[in-house]
Protein backbone atom coordinates (compact mmCIF):
# COMPACT_ATOMS: atom_id res chain seq x y z
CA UNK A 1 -10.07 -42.98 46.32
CA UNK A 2 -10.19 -43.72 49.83
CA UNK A 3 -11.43 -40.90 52.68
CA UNK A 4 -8.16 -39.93 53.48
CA UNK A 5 -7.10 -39.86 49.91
CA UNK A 6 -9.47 -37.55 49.50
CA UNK A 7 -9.08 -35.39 52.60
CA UNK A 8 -5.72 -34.82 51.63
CA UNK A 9 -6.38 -34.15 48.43
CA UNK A 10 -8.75 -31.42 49.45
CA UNK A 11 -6.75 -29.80 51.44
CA UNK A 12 -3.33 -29.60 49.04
CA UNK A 13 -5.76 -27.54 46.87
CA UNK A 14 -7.33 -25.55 49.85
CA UNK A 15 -4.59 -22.95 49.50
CA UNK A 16 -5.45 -22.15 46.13
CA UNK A 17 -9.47 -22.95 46.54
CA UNK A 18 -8.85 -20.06 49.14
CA UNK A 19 -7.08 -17.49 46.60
CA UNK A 20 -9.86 -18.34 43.79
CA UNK A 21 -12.56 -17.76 46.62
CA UNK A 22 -11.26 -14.03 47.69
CA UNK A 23 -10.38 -12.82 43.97
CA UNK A 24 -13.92 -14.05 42.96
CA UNK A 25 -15.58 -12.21 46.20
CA UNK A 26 -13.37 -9.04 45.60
CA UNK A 27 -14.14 -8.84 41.83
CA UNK A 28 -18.37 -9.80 42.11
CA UNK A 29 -20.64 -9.29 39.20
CA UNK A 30 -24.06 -9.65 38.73
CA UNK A 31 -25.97 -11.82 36.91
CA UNK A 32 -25.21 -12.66 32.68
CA UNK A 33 -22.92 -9.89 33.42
CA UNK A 34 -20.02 -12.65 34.84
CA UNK A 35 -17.98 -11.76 31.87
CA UNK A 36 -14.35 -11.54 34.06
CA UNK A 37 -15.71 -14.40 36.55
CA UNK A 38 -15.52 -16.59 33.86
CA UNK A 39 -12.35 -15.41 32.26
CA UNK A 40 -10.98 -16.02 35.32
CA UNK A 41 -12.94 -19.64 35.33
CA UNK A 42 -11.35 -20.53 32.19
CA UNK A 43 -7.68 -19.44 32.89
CA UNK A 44 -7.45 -21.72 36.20
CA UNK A 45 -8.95 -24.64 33.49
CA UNK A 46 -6.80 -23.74 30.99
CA UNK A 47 -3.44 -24.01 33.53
CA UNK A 48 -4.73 -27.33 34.18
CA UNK A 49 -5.45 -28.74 30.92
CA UNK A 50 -9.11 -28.89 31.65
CA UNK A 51 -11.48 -29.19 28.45
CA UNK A 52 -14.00 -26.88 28.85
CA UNK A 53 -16.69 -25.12 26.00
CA UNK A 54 -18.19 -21.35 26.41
CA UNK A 55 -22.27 -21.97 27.65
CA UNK A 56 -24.93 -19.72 27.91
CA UNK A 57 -22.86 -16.44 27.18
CA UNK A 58 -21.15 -15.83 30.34
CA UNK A 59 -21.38 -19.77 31.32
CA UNK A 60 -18.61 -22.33 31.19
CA UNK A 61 -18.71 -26.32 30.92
CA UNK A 62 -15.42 -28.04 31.93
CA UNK A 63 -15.49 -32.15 30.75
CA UNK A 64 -12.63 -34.45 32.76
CA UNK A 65 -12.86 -38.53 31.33
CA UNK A 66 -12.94 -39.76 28.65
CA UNK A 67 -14.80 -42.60 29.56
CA UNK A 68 -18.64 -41.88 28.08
CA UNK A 69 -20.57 -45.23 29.71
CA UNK A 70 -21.83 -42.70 32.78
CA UNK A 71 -22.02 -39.37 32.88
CA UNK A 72 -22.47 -37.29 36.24
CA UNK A 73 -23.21 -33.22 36.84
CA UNK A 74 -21.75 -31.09 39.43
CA UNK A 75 -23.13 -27.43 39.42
CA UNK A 76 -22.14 -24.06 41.22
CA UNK A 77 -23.08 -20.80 40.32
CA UNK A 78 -21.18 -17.90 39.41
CA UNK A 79 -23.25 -14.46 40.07
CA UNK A 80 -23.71 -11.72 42.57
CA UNK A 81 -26.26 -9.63 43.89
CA UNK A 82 -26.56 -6.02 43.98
CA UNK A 83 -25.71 -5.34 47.71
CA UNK A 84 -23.51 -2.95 49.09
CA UNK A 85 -21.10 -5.20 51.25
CA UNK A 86 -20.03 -4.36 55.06
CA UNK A 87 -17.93 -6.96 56.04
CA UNK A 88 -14.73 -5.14 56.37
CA UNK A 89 -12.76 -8.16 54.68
CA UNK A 90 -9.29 -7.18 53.02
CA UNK A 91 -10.51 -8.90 50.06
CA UNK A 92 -14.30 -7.48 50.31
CA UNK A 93 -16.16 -6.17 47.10
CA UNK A 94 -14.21 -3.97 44.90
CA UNK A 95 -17.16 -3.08 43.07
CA UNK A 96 -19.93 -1.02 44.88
CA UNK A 97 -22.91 -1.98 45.27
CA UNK A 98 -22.27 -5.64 44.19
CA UNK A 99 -21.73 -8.31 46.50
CA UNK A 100 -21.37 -12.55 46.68
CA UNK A 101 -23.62 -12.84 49.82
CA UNK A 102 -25.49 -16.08 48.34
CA UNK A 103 -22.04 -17.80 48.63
CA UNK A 104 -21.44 -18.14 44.87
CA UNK A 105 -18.16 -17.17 45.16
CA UNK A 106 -17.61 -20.54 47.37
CA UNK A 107 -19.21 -22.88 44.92
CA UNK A 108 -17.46 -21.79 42.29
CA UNK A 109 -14.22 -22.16 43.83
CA UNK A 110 -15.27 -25.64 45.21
CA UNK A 111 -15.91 -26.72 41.91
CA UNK A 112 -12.43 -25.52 40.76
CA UNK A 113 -10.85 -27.36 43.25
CA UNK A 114 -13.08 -30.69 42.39
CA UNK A 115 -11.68 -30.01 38.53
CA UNK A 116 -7.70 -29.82 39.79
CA UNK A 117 -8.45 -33.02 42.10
CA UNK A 118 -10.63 -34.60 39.33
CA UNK A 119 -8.15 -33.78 36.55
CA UNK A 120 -5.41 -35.43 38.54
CA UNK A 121 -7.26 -38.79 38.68
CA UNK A 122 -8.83 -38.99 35.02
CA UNK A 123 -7.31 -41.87 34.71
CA UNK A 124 -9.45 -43.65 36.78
CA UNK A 125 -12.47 -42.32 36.51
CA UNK A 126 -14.46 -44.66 35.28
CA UNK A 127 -17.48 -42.25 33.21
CA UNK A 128 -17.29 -38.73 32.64
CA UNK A 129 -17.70 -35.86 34.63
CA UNK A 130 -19.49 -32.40 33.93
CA UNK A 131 -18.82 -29.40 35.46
CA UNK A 132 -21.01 -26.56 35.29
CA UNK A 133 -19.92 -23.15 36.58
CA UNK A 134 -23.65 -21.46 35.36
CA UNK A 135 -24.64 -17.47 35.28
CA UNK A 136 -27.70 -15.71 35.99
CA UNK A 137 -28.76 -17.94 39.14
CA UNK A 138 -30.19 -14.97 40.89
CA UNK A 139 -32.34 -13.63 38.43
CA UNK A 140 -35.17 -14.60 35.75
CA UNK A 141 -35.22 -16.31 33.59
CA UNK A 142 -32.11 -18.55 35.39
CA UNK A 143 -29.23 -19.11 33.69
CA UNK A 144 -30.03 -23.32 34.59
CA UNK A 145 -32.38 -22.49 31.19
CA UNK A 146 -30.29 -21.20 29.24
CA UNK A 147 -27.73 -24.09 30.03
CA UNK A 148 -30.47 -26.70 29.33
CA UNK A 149 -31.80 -25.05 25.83
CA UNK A 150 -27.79 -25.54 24.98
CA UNK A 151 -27.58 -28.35 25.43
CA UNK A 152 -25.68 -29.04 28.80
CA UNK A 153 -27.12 -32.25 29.66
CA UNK A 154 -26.51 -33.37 26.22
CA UNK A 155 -23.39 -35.14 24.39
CA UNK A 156 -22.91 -36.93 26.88
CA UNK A 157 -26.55 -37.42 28.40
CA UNK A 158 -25.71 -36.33 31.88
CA UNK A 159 -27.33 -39.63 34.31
CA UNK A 160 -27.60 -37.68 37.31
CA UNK A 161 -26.72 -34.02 38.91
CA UNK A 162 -25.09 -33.06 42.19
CA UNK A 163 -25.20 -29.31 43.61
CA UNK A 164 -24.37 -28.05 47.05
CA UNK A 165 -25.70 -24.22 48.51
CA UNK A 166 -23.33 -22.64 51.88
CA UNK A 167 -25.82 -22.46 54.84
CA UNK A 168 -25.06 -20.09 57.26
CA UNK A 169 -27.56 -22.00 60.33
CA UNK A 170 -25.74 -25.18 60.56
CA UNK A 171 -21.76 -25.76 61.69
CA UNK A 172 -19.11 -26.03 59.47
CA UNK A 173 -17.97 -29.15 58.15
CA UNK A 174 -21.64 -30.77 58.61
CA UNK A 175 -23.68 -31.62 54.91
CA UNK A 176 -27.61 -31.39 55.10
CA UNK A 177 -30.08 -33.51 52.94
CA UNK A 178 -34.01 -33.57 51.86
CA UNK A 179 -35.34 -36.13 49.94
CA UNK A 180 -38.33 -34.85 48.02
CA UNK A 181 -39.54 -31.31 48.38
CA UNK A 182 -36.49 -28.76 49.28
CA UNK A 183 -37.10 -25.53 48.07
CA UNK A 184 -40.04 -23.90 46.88
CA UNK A 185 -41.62 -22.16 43.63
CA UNK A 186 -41.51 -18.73 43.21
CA UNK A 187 -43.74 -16.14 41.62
CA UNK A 188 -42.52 -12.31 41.46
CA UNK A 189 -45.34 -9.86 42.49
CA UNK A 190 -45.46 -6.45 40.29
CA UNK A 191 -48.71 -3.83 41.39
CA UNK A 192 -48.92 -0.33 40.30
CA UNK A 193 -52.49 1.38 41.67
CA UNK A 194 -53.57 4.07 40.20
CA UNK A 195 -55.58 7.46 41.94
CA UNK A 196 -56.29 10.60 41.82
CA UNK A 197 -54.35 12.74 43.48
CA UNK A 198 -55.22 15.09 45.89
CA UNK A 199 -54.25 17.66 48.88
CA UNK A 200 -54.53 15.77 52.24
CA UNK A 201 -56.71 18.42 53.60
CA UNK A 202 -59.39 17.14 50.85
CA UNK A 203 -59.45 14.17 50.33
CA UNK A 204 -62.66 13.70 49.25
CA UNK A 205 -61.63 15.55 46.04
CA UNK A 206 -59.24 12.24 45.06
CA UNK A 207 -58.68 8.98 44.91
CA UNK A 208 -56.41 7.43 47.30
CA UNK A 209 -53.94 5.03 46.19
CA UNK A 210 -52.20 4.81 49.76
CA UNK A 211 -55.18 4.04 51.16
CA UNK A 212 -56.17 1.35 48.63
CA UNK A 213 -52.76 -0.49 48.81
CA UNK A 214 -53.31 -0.94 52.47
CA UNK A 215 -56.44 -2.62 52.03
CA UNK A 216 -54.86 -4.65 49.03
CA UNK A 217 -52.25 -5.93 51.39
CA UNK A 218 -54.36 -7.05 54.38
CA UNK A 219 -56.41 -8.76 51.96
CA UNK A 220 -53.74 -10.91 50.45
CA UNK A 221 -53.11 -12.14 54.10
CA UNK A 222 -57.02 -13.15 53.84
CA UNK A 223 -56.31 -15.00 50.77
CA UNK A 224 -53.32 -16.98 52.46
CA UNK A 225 -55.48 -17.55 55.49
CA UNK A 226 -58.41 -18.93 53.56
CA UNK A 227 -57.58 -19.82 50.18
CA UNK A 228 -54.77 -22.36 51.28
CA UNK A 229 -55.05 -25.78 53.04
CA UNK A 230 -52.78 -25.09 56.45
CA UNK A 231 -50.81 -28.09 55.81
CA UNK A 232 -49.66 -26.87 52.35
CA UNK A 233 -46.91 -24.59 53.13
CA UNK A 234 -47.05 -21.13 51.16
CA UNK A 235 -46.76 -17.35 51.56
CA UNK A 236 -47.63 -14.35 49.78
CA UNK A 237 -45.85 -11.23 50.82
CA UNK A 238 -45.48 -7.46 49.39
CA UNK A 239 -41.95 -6.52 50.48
CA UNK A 240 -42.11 -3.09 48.71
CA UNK A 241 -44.35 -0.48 48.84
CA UNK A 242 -43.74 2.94 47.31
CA UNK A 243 -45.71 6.21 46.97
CA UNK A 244 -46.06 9.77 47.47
CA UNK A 245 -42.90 12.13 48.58
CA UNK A 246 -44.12 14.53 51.12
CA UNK A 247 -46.83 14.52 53.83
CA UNK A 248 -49.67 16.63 52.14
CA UNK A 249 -50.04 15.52 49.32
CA UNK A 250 -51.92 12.27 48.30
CA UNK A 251 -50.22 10.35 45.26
CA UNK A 252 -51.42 9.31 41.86
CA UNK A 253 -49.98 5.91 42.32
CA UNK A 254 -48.62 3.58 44.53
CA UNK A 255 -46.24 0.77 43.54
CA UNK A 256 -46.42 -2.60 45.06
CA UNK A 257 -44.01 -5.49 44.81
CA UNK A 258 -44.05 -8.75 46.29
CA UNK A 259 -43.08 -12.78 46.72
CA UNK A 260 -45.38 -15.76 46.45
CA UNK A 261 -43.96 -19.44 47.32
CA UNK A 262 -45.35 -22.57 47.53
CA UNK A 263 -44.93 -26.51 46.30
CA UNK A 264 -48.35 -27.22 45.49
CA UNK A 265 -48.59 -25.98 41.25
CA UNK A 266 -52.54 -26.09 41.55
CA UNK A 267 -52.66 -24.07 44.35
CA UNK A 268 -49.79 -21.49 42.84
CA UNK A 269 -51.89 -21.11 39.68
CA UNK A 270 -55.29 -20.33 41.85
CA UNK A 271 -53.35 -17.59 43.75
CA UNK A 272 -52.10 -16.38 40.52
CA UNK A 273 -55.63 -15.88 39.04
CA UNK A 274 -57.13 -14.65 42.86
CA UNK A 275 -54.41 -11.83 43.35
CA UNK A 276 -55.71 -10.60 39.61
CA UNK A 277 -59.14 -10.93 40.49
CA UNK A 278 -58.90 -9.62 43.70
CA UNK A 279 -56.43 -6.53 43.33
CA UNK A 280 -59.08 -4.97 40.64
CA UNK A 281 -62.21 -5.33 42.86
CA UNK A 282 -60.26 -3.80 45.69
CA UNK A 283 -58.84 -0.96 43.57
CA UNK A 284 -62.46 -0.50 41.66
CA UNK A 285 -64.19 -0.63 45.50
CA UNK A 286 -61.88 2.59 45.88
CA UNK A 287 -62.13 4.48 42.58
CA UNK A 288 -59.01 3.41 41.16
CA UNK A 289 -57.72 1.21 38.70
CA UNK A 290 -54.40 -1.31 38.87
CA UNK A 291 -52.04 -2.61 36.89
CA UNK A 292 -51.08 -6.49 37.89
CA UNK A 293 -48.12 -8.46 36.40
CA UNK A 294 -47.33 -11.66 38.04
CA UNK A 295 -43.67 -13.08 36.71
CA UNK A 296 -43.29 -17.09 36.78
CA UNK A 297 -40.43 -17.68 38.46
CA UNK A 298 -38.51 -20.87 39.47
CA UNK A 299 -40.11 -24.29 39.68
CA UNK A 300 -39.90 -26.51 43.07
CA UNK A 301 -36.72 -28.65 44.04
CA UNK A 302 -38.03 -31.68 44.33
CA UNK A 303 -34.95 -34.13 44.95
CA UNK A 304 -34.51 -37.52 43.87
CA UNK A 305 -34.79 -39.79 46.47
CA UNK A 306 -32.72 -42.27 45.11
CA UNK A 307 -29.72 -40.17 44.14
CA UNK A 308 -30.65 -38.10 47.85
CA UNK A 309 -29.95 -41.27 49.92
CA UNK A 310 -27.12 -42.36 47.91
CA UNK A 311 -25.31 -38.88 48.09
CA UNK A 312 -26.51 -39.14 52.31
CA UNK A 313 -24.65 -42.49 52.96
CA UNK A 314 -21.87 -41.09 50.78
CA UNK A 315 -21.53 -38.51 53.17
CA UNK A 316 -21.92 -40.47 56.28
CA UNK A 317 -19.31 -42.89 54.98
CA UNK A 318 -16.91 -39.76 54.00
CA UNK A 319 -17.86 -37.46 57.27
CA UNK A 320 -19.60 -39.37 59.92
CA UNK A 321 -23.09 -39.77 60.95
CA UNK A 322 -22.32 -36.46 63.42
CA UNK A 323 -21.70 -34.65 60.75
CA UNK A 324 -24.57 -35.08 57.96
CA UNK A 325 -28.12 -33.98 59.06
CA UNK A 326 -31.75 -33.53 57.37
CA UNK A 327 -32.80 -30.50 56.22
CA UNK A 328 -36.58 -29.41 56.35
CA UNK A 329 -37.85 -27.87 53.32
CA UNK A 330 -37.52 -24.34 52.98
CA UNK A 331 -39.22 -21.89 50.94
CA UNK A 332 -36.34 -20.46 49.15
CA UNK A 333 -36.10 -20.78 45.38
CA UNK A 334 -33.46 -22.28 43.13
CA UNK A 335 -33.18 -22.61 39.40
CA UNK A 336 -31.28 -26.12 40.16
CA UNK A 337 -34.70 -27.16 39.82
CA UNK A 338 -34.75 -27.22 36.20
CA UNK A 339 -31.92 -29.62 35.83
CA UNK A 340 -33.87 -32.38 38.62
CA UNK A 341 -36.52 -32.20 35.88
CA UNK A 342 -34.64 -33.47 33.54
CA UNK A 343 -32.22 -35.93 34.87
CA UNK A 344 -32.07 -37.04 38.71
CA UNK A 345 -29.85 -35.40 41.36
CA UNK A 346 -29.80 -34.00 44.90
CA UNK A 347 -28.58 -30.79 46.13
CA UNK A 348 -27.34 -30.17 49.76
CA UNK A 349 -26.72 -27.83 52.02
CA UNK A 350 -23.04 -27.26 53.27
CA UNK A 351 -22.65 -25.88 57.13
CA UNK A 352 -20.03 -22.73 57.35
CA UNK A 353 -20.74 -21.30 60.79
CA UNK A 354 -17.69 -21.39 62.63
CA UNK A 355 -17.63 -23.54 65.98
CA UNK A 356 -17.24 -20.24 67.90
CA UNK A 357 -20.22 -18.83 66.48
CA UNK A 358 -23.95 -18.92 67.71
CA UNK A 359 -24.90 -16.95 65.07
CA UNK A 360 -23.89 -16.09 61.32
CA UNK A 361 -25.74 -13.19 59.59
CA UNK A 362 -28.18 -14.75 56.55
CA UNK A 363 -27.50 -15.70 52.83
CA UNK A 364 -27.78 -12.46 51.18
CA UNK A 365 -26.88 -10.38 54.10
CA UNK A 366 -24.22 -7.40 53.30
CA UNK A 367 -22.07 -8.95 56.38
CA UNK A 368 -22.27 -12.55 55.68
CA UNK A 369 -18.70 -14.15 56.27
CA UNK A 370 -18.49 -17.35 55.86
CA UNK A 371 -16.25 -19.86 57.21
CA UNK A 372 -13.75 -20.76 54.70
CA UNK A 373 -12.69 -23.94 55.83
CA UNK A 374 -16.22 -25.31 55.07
CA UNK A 375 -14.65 -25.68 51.34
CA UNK A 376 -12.64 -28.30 52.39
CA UNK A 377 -15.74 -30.41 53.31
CA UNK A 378 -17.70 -28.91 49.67
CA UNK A 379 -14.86 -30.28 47.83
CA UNK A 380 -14.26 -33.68 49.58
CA UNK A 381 -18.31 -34.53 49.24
CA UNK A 382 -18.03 -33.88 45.56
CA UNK A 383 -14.80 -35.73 44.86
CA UNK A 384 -16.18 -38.56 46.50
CA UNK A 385 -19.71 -38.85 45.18
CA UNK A 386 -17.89 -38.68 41.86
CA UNK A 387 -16.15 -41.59 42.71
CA UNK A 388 -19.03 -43.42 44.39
CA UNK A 389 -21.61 -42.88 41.44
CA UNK A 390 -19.14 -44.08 38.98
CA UNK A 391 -18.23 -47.61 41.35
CA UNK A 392 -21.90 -48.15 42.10
């Protein structure tokens, strides 16, 4: 298919892309609990004769070719988060306190509209195509794991993976790239300390918890400062902090909870061990004792650079060398990682700030909006890298 082909193409579905987008965003759920979302997934594949298998519980696989000799991926996820939306869209959240503000509702609608467009051209497709609308992206243990254990990649061996993430900093209708390193590993951060409590007019007569979290904290800023070569990016951060309930009364414990992110594996596993280490001689220095569980969470991104640059001059080819940019590495987390180590792939970043806009609020942010036209460009980059892998 030709760019215009496919521009066209794109938007004859955008309509449609449009109505899954806004019934997906108004009916959210949250993660391996997608049970509707994918209903919904299946009926659109079912009204288009799309073959498709049940994955991962709440997970669907869609297949379009028949021809086996290649076999590409395309991923989006399907899950929400548990955010209490203020966007003041007619077709915001109809269930409280749940809310797509990762953009999931986008992907998945993308990669509907790549399945209609896709499904119209089987014919010539010359390999087959996965597509992979996957739960539980927001969460531990990942749905991508689940997927994998199933057998997703399998029957046919999938030869390389595409995946694409909204990005609220850059315009819409621009694609970002980073070969290598993109997003970070993550490690979640679970402290409970544990006093003696006590009347804040004696305090000698307790042990403080309060007191002994603060200490904890400034200490794990130590740790980054010292315990990490500067040119190695990484943070550790407690982003929670909860004890005590009124103001004279010292607590028996204080929960902590907290983030740390990095590339570097050897370095993540010597924090590991030093927050342990640390957070009990801390706690004993102050009479109390703590409780430290440290969750593995996602491995790196670490994008091909083969399949990078060949999905970048796709782009450039499809869009225009205005229009397709580098991305640095950023220290979010992704469980697309788990699928680039098993097969290669690249995953983007697609712009959808509106030209009018200097700013759009964050991904997860209760008043992200979006710019829906941006899905023209999402589908159009994976139509066509369809078509390039399979010619190349």
């Amino acid at each position: 298919m030709d760019n215009q082909a496919i521009f066209d193409k794109a938007n004859e579905v955008f309509e449609k892309v449009v109505g899954f987008r806004r019934h997906i965003h108004k009916n959210p759920e949250l993660s391996f609990q997608e049970y509707n979302t994918s209903s919904f997934i299946k009926s659109i594949l079912d009204e288009y004769k799309i073959e498709y298998r049940a994955i991962a519980n709440t997970g669907v696989v869609a297949t379009i070719g028949a021809d086996r000799s290649k076999c590409i991926a395309l991923r989006a996820d399907i899950d929400a988060l548990p955010i209490l939306e203020e966007t003041e869209l007619d077709f915001a959240s109809a269930n409280e306190g749940v809310m797509h503000a990762c953009g999931h509702d986008m992907h998945t609608s993308m990669l509907l509209g790549t399945a209609i467009i896709l499904k119209s051209y089987e014919a010539e497709l010359n390999g087959t195509v996965k597509l992979l609308f996957q739960p539980g992206e927001e969460v531990l243990p990942g749905g991508a794991t689940m997927m994998i254990v199933e057998g997703v990649l399998e029957n046919p061996k999938v030869d390389a993976i595409f995946g694409q993430h909204i990005f609220p900093d850059a315009k819409t209708g621009t694609i970002s790239f980073c070969e290598g390193r993109a997003f970070a590993s993550t490690n979640e951060i679970y402290i409970t300390i544990h006093g003696k409590g006590s009347h804040a007019a004696q305090p000698h007569s307790g042990n403080d918890p309060i007191l002994t979290a603060a200490h904890l904290i400034q200490h794990f800023q130590t740790l980054i400062n010292k315990k990490r070569n500067p040119l190695e990016p990484g943070v550790l951060s407690i982003t929670s902090i909860n004890g005590g309930n009124t103001t004279n009364i010292f607590p028996e414990k204080v929960e902590l909870k907290g983030t740390l992110r990095t590339y570097n594996e050897d370095w993540r596993q010597e924090m590991v061990k030093l927050i342990g280490e640390t957070t009990n001689v801390i706690a004993s220095l102050h009479n109390c004792t703590a409780e430290v569980n440290i969750v593995t969470g996602y491995s790196p991104i670490v994008n091909s650079p083969i399949e990078t640059q060949k999905a970048k001059q796709i782009a450039i080819n499809l869009l225009g060398d205005d229009y397709v940019y580098d991305y640095e590495p950023r220290l979010w987390a992704e469980d697309f990682a788990y699928y680039l180590q098993q097969v290669p792939g690249t995953f983007w970043l697609l712009g959808v700030q509106p030209h009018d806009k200097d700013f759009l609020p964050p991904l997860h942010n209760s008043k992200l909006i979006p710019e829906e036209k941006a899905m023209i460009t999402g589908i159009s980059m994976f139509v066509k890298t369809v078509f390039e892998y399979f010619k190349s």
